[in-house]
PDB file of N, CA and C in Angstrom:
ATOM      1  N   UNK A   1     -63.141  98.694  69.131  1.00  0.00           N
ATOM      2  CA  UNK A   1     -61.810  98.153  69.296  1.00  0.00           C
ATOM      3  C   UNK A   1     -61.792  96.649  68.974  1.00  0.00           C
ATOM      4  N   UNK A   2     -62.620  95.941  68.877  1.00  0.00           N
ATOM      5  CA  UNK A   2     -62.721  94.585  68.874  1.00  0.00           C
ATOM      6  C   UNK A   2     -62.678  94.133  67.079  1.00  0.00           C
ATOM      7  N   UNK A   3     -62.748  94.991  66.548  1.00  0.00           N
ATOM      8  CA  UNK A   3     -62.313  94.917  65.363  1.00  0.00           C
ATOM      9  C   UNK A   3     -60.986  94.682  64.643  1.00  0.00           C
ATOM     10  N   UNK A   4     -60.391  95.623  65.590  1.00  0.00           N
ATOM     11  CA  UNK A   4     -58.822  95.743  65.458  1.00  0.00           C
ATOM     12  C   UNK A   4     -58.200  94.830  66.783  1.00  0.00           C
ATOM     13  N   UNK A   5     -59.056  94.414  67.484  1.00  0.00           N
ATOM     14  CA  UNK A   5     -58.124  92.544  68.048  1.00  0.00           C
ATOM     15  C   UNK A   5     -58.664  91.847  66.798  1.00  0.00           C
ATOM     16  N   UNK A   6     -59.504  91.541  66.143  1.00  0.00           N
ATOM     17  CA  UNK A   6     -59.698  90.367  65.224  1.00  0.00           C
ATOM     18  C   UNK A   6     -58.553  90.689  64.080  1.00  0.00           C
ATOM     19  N   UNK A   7     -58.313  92.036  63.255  1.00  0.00           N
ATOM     20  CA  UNK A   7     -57.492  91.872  62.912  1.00  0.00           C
ATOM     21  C   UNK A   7     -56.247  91.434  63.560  1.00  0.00           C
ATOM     22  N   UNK A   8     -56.132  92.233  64.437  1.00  0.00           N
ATOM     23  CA  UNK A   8     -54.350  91.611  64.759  1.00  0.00           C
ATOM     24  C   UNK A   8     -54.377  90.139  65.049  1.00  0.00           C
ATOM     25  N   UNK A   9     -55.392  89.654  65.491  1.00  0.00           N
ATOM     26  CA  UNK A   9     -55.445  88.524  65.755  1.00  0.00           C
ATOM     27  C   UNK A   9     -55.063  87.310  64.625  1.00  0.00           C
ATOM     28  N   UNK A  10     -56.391  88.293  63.244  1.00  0.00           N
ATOM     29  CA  UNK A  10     -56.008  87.351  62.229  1.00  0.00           C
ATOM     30  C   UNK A  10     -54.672  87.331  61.024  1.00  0.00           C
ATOM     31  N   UNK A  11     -53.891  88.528  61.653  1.00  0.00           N
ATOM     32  CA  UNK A  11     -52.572  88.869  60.907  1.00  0.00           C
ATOM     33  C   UNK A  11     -51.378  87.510  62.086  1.00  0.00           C
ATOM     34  N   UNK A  12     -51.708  87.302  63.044  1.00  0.00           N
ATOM     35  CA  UNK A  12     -50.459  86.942  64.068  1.00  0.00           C
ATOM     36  C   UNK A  12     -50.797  85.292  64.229  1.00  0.00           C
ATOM     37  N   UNK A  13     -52.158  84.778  63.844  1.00  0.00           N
ATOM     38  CA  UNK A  13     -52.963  83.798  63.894  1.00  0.00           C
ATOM     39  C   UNK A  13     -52.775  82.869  62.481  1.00  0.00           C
ATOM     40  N   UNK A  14     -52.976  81.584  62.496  1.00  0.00           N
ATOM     41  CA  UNK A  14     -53.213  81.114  61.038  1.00  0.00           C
ATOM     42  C   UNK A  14     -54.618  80.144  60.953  1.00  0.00           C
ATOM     43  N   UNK A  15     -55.837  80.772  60.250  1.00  0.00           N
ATOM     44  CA  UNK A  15     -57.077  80.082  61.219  1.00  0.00           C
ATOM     45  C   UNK A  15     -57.978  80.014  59.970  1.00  0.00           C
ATOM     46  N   UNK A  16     -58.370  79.111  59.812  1.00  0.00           N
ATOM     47  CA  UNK A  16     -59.022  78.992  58.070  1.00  0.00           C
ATOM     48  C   UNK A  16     -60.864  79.670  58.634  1.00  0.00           C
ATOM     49  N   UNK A  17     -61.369  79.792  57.220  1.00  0.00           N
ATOM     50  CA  UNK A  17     -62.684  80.778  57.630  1.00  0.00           C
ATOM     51  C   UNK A  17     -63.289  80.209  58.341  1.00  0.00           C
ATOM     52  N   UNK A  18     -63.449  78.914  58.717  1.00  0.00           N
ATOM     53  CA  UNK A  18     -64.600  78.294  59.655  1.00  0.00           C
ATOM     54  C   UNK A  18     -64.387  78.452  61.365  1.00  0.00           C
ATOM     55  N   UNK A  19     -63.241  79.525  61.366  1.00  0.00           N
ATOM     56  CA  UNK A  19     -63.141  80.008  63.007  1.00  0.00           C
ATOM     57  C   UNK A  19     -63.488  81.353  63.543  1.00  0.00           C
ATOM     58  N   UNK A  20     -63.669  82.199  62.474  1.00  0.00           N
ATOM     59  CA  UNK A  20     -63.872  83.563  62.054  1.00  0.00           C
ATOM     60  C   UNK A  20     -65.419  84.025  63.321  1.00  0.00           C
ATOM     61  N   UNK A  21     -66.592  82.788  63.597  1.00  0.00           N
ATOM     62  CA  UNK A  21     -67.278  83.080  64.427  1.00  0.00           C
ATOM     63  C   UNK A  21     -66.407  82.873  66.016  1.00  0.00           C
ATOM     64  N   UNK A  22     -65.642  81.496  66.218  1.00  0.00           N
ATOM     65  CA  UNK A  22     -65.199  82.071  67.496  1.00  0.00           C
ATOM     66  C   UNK A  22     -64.114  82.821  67.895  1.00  0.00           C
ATOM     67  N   UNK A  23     -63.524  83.336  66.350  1.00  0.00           N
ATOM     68  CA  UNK A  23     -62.152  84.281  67.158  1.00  0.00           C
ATOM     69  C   UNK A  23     -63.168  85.472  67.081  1.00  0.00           C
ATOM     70  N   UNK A  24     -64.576  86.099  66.444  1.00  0.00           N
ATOM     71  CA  UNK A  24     -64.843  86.800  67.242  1.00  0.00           C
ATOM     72  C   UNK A  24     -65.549  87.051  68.685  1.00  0.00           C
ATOM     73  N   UNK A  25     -65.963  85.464  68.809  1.00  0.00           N
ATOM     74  CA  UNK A  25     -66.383  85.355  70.650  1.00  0.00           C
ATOM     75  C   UNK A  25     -65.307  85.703  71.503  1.00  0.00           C
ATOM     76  N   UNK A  26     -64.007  84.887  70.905  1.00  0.00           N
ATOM     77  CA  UNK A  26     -63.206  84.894  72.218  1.00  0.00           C
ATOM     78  C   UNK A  26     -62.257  86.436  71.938  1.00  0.00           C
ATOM     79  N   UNK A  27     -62.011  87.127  71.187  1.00  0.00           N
ATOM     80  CA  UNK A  27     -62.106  88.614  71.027  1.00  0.00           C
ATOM     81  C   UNK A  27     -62.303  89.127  71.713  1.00  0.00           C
ATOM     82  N   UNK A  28     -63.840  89.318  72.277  1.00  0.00           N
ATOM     83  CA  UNK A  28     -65.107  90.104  73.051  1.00  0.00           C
ATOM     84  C   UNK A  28     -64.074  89.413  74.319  1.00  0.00           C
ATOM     85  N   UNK A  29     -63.926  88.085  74.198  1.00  0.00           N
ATOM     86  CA  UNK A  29     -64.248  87.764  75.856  1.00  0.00           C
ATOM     87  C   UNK A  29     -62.681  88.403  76.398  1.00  0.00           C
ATOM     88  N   UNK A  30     -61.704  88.171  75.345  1.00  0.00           N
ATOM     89  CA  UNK A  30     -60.357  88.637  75.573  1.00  0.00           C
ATOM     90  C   UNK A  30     -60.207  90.260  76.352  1.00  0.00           C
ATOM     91  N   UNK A  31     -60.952  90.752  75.422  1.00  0.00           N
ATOM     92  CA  UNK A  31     -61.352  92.143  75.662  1.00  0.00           C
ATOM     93  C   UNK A  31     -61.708  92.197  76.923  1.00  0.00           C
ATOM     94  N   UNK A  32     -62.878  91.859  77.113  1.00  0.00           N
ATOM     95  CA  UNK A  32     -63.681  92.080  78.538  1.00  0.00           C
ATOM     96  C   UNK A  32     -62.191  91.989  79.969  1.00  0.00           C
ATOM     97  N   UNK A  33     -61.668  90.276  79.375  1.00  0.00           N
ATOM     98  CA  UNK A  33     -60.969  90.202  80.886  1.00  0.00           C
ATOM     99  C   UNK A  33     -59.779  90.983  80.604  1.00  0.00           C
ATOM    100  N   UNK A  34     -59.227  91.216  79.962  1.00  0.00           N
ATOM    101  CA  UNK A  34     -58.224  92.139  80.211  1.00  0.00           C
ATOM    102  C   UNK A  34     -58.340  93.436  80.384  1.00  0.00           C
ATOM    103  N   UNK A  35     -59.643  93.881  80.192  1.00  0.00           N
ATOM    104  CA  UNK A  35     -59.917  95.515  80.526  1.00  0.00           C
ATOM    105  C   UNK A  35     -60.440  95.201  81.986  1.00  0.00           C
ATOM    106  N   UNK A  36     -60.762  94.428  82.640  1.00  0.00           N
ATOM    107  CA  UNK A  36     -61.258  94.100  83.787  1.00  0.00           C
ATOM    108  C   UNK A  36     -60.000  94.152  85.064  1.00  0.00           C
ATOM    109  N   UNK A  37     -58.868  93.748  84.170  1.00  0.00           N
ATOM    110  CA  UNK A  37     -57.465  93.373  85.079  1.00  0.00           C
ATOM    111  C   UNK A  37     -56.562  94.418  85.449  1.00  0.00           C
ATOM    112  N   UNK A  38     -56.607  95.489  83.909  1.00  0.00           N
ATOM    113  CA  UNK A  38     -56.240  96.952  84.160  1.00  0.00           C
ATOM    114  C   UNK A  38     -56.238  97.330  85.438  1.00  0.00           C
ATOM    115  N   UNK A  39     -55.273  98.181  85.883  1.00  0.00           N
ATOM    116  CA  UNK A  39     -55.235  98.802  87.242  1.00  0.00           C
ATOM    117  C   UNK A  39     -56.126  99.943  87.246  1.00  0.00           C
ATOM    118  N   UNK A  40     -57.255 100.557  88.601  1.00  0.00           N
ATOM    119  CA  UNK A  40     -57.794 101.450  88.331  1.00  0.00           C
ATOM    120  C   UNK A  40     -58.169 102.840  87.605  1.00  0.00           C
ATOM    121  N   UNK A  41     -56.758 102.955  87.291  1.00  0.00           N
ATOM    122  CA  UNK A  41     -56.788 104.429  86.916  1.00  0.00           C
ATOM    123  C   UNK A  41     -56.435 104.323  85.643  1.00  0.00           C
ATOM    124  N   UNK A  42     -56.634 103.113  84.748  1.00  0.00           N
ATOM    125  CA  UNK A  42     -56.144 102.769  83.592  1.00  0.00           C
ATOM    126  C   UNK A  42     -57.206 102.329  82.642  1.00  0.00           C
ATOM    127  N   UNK A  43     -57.068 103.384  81.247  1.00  0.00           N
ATOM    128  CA  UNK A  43     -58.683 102.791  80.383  1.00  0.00           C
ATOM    129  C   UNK A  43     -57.848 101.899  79.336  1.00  0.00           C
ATOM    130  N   UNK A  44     -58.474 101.135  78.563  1.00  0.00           N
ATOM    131  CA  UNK A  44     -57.700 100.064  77.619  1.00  0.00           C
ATOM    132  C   UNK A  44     -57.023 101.246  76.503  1.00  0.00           C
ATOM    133  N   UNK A  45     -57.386 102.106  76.109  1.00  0.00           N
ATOM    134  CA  UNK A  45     -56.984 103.826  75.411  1.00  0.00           C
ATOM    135  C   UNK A  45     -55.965 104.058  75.430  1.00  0.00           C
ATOM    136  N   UNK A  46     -55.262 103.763  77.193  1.00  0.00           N
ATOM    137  CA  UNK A  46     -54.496 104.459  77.779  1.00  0.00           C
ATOM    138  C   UNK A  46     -53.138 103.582  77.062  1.00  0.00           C
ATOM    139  N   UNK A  47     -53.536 102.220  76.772  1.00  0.00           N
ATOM    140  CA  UNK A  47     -52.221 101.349  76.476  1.00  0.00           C
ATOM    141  C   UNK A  47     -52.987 100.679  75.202  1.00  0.00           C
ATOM    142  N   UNK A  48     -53.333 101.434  74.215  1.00  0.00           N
ATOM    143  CA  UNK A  48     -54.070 100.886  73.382  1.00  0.00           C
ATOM    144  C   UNK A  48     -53.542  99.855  72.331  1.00  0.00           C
ATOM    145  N   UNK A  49     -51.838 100.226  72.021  1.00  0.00           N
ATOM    146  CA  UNK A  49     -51.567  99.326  71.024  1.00  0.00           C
ATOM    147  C   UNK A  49     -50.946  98.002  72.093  1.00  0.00           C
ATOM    148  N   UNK A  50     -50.721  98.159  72.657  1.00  0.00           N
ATOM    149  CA  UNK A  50     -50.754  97.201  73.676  1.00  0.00           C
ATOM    150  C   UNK A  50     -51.374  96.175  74.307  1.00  0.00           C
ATOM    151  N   UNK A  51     -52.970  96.497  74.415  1.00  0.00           N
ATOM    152  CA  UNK A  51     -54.037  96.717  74.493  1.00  0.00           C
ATOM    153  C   UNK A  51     -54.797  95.346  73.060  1.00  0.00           C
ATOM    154  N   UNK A  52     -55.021  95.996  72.288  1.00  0.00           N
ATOM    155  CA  UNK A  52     -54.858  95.249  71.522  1.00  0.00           C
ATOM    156  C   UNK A  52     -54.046  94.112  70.717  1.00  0.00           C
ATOM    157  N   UNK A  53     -53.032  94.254  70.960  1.00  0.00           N
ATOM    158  CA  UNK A  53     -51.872  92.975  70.715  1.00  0.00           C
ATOM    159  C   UNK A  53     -52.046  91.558  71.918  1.00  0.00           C
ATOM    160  N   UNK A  54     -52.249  92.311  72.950  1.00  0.00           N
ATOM    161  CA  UNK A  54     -52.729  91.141  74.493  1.00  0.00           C
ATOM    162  C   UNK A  54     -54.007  90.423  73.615  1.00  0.00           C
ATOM    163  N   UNK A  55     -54.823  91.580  73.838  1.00  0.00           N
ATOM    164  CA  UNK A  55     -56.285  90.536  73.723  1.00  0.00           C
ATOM    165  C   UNK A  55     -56.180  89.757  72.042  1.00  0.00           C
ATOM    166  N   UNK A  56     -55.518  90.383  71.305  1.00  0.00           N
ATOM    167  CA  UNK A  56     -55.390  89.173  70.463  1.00  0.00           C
ATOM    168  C   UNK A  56     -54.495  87.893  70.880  1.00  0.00           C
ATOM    169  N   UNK A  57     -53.347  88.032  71.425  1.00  0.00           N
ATOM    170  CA  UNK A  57     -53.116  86.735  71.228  1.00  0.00           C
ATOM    171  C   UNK A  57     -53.765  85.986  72.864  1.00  0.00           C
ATOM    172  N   UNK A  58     -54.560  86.349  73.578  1.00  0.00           N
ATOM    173  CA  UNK A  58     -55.482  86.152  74.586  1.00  0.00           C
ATOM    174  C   UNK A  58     -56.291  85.035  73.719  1.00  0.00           C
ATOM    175  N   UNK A  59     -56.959  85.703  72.378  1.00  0.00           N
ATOM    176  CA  UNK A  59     -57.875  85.255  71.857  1.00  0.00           C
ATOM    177  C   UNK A  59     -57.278  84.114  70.842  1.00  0.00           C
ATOM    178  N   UNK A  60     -56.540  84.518  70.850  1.00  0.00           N
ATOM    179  CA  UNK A  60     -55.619  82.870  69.639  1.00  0.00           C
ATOM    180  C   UNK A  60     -55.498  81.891  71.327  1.00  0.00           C
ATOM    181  N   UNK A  61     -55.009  81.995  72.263  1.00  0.00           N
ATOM    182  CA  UNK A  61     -54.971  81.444  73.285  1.00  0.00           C
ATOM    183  C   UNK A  61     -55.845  80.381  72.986  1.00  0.00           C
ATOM    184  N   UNK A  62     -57.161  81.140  73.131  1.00  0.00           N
ATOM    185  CA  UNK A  62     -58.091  79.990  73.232  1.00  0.00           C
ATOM    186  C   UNK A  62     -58.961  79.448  72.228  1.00  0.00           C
ATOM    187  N   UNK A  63     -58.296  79.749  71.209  1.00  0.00           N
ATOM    188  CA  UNK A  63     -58.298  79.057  69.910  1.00  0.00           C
ATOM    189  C   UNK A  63     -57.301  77.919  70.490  1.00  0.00           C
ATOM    190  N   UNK A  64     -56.316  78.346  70.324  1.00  0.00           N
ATOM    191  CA  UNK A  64     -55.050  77.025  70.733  1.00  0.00           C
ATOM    192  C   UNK A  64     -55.571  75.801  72.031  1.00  0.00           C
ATOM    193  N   UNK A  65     -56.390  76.554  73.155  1.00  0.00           N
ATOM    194  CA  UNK A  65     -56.798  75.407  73.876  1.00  0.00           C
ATOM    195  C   UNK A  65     -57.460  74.630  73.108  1.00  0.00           C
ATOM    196  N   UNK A  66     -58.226  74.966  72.107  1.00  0.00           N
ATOM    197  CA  UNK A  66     -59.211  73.833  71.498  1.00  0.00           C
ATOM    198  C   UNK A  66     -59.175  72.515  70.785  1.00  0.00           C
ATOM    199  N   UNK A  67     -57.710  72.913  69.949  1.00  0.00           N
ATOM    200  CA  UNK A  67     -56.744  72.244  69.253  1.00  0.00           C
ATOM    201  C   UNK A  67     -56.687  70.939  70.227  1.00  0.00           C
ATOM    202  N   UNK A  68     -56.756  69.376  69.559  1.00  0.00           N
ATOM    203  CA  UNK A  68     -56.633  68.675  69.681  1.00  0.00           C
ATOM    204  C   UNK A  68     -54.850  68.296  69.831  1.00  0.00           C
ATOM    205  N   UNK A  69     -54.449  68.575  68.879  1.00  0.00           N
ATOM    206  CA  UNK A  69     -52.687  68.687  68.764  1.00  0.00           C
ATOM    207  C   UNK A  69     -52.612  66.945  68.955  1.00  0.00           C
ATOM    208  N   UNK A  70     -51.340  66.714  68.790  1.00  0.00           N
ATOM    209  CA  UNK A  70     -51.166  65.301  68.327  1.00  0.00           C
ATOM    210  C   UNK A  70     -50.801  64.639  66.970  1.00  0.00           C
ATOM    211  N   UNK A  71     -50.984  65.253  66.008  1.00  0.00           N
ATOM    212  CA  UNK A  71     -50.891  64.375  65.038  1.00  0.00           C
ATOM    213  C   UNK A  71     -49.758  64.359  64.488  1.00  0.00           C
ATOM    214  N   UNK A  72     -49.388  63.231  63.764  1.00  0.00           N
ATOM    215  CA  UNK A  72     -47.690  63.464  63.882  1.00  0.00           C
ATOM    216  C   UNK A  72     -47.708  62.533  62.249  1.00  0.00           C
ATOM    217  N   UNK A  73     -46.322  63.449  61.353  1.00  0.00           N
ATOM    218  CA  UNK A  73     -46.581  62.714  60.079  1.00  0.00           C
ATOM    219  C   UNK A  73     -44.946  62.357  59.536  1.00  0.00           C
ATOM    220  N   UNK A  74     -44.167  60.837  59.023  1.00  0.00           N
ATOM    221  CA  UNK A  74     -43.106  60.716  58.903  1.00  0.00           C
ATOM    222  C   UNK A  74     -43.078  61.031  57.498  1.00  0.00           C
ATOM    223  N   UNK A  75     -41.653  61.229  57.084  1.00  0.00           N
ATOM    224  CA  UNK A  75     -41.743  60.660  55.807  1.00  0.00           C
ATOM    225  C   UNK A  75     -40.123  60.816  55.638  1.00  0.00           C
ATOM    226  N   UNK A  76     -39.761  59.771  55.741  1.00  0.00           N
ATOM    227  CA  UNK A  76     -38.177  59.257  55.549  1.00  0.00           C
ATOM    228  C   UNK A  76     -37.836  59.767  56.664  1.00  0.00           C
ATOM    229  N   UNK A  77     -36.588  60.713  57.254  1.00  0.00           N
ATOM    230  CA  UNK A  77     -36.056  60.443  58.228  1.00  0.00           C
ATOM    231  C   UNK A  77     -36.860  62.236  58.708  1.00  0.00           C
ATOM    232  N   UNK A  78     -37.684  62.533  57.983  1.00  0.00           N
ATOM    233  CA  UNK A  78     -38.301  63.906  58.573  1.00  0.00           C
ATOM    234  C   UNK A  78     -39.563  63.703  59.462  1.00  0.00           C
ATOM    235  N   UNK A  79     -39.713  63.917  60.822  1.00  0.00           N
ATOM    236  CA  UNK A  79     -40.829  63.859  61.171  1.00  0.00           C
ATOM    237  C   UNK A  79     -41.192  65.222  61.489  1.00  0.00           C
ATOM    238  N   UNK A  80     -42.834  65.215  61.352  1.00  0.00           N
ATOM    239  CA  UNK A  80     -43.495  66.819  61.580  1.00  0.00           C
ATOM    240  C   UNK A  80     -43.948  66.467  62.413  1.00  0.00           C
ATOM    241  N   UNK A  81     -44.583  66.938  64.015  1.00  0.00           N
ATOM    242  CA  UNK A  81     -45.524  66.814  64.724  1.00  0.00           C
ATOM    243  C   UNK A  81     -46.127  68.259  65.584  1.00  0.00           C
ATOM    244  N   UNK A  82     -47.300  67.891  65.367  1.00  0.00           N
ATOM    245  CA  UNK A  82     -48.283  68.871  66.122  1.00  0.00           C
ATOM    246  C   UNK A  82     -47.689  69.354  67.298  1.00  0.00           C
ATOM    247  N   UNK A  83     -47.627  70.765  67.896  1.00  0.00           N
ATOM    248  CA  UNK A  83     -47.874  71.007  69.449  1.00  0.00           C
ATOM    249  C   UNK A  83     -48.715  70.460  69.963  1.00  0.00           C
ATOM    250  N   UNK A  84     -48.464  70.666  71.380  1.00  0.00           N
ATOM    251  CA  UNK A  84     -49.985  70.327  72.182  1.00  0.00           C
ATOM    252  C   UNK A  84     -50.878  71.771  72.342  1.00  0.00           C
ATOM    253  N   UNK A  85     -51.584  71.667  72.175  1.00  0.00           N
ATOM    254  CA  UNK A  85     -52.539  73.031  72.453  1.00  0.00           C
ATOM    255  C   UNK A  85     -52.546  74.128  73.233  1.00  0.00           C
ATOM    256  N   UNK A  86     -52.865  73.140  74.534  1.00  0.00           N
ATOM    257  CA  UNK A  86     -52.296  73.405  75.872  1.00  0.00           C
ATOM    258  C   UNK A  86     -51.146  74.265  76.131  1.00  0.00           C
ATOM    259  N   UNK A  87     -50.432  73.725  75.942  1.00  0.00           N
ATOM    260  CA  UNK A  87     -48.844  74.284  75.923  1.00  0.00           C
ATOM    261  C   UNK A  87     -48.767  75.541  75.358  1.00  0.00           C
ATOM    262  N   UNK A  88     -49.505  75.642  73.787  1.00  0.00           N
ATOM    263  CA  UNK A  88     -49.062  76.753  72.739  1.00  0.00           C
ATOM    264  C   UNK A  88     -50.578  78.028  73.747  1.00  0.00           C
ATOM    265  N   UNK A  89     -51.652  77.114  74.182  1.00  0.00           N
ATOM    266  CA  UNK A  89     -52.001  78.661  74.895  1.00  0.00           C
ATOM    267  C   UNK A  89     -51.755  79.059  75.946  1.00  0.00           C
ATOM    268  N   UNK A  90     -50.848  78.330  76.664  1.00  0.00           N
ATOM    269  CA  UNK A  90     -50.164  79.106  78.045  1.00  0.00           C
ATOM    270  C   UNK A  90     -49.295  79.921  77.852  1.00  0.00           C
ATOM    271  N   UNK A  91     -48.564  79.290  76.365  1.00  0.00           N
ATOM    272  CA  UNK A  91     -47.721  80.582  75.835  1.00  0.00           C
ATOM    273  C   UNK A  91     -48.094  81.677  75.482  1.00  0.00           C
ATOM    274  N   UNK A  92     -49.160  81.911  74.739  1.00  0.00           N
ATOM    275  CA  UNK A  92     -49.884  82.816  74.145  1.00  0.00           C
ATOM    276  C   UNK A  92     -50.512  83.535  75.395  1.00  0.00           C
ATOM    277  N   UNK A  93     -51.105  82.861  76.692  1.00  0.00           N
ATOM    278  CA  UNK A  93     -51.682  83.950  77.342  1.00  0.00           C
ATOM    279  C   UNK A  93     -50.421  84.630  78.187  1.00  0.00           C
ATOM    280  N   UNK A  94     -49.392  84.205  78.645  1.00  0.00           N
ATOM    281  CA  UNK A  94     -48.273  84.590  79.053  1.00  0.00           C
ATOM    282  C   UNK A  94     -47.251  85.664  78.627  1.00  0.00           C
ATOM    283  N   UNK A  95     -47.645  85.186  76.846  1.00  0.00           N
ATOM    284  CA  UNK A  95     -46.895  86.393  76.122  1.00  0.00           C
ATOM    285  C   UNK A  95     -48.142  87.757  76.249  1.00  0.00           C
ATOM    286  N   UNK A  96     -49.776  88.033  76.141  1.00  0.00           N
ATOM    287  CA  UNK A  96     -50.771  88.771  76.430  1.00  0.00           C
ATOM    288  C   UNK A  96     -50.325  89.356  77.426  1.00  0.00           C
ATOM    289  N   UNK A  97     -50.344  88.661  78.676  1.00  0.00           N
ATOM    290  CA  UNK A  97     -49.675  88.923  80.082  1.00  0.00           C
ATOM    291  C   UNK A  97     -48.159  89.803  80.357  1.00  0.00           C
ATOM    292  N   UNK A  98     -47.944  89.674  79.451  1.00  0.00           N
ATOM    293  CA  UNK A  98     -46.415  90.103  79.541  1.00  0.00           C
ATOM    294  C   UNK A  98     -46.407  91.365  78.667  1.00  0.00           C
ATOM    295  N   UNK A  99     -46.688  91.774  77.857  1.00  0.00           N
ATOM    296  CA  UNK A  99     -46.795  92.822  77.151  1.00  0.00           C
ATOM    297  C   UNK A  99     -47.820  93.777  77.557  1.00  0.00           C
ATOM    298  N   UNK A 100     -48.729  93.453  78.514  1.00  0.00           N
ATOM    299  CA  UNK A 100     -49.774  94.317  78.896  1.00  0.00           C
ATOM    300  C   UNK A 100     -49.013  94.428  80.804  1.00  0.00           C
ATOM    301  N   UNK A 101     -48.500  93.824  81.088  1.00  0.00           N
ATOM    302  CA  UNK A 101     -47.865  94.082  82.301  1.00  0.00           C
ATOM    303  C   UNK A 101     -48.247  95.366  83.148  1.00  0.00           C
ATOM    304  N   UNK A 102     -47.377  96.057  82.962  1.00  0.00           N
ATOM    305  CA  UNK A 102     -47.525  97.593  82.991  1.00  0.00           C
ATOM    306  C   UNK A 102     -48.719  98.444  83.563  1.00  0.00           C
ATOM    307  N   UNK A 103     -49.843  97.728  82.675  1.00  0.00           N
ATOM    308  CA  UNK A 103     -50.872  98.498  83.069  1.00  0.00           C
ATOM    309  C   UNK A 103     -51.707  97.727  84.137  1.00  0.00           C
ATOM    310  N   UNK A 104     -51.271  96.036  84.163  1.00  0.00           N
ATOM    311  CA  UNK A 104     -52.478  95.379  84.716  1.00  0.00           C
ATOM    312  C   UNK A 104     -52.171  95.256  86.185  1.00  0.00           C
ATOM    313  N   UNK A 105     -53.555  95.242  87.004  1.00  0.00           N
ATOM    314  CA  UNK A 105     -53.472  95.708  88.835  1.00  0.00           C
ATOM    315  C   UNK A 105     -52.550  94.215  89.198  1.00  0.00           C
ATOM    316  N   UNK A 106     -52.373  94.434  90.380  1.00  0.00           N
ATOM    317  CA  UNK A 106     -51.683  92.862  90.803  1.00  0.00           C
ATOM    318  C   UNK A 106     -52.880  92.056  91.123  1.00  0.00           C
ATOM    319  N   UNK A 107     -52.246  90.795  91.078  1.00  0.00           N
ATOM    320  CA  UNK A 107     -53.179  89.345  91.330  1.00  0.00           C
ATOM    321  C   UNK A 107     -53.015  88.339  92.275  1.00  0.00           C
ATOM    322  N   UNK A 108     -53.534  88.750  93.521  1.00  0.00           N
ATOM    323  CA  UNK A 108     -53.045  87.959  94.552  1.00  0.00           C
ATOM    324  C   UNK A 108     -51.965  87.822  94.978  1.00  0.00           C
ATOM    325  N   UNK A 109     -51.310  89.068  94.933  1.00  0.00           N
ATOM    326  CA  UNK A 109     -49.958  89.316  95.652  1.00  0.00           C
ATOM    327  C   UNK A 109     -49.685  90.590  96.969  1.00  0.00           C
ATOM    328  N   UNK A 110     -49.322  89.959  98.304  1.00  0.00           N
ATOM    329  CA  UNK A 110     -49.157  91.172  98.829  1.00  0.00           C
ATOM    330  C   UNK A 110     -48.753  91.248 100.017  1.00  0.00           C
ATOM    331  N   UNK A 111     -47.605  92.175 100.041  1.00  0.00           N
ATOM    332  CA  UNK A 111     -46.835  92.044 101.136  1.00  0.00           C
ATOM    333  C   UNK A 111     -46.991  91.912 102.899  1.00  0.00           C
ATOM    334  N   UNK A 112     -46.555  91.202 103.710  1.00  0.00           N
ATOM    335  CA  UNK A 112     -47.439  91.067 104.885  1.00  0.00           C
ATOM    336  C   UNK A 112     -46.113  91.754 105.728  1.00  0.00           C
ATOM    337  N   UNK A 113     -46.454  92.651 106.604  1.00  0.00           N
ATOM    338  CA  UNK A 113     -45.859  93.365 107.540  1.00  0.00           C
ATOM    339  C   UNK A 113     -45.628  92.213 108.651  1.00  0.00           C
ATOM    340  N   UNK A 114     -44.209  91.440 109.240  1.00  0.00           N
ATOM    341  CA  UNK A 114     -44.137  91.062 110.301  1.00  0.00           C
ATOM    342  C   UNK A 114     -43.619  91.938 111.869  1.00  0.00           C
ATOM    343  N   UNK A 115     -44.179  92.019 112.865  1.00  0.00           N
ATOM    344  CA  UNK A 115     -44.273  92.392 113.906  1.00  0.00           C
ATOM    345  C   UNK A 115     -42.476  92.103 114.280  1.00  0.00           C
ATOM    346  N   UNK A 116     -41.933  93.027 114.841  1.00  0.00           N
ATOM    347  CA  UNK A 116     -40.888  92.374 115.600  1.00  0.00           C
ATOM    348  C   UNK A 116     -40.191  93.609 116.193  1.00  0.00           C
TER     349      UNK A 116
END
């Protein structure tokens, strides 16, 4: 399966060849934690295209943390400037998060019965 996060990754991604070794680290690692988060009774199979769309952009995520971001270029009254990194992978793991929803267990949430 980690084949088909690198593709989707590198169809949804824009990442010149010299990243090709860590979008396949962070792939694996994408993989790992989100099959880890799944709710018990749930194999990554079970929500596979799903499944794979998370852990790719999981894995652009942290491509995007790495990104320096900043650089900013005028030219007459057009300015271009960089995102911040940061920013673009909270989005990215949020959008992962959000499309895999469904299947993944809860995270430190839980209701407390008061006495009365």
């Amino acid at each position: 399966m980690t084949e088909q996060i690198m593709d989707m990754a590198r169809s949804l991604g824009h990442m010149d060849g010299g990243q090709e070794e860590a979008l396949e680290a962070l792939c694996r690692a994408a993989q790992a934690e989100l099959a880890g988060r799944l709710r018990p009774e749930v194999r990554p199979e079970d929500c596979e295209d799903a499944f794979i769309l998370a852990c790719a952009w999981l894995a652009l995520a942290g491509l995007a943390a790495g990104e320096t971001g900043g650089g900013r270029f005028t030219a007459g009254e057009v300015t271009i400037q960089e995102g911040d990194g940061a920013a673009r992978a909270a989005a990215l793991r949020l959008q992962a998060e959000t499309v895999l929803g469904p299947w993944l267990a809860d995270r430190g949430f839980a209701f407390q019965g008061v006495p009365g």
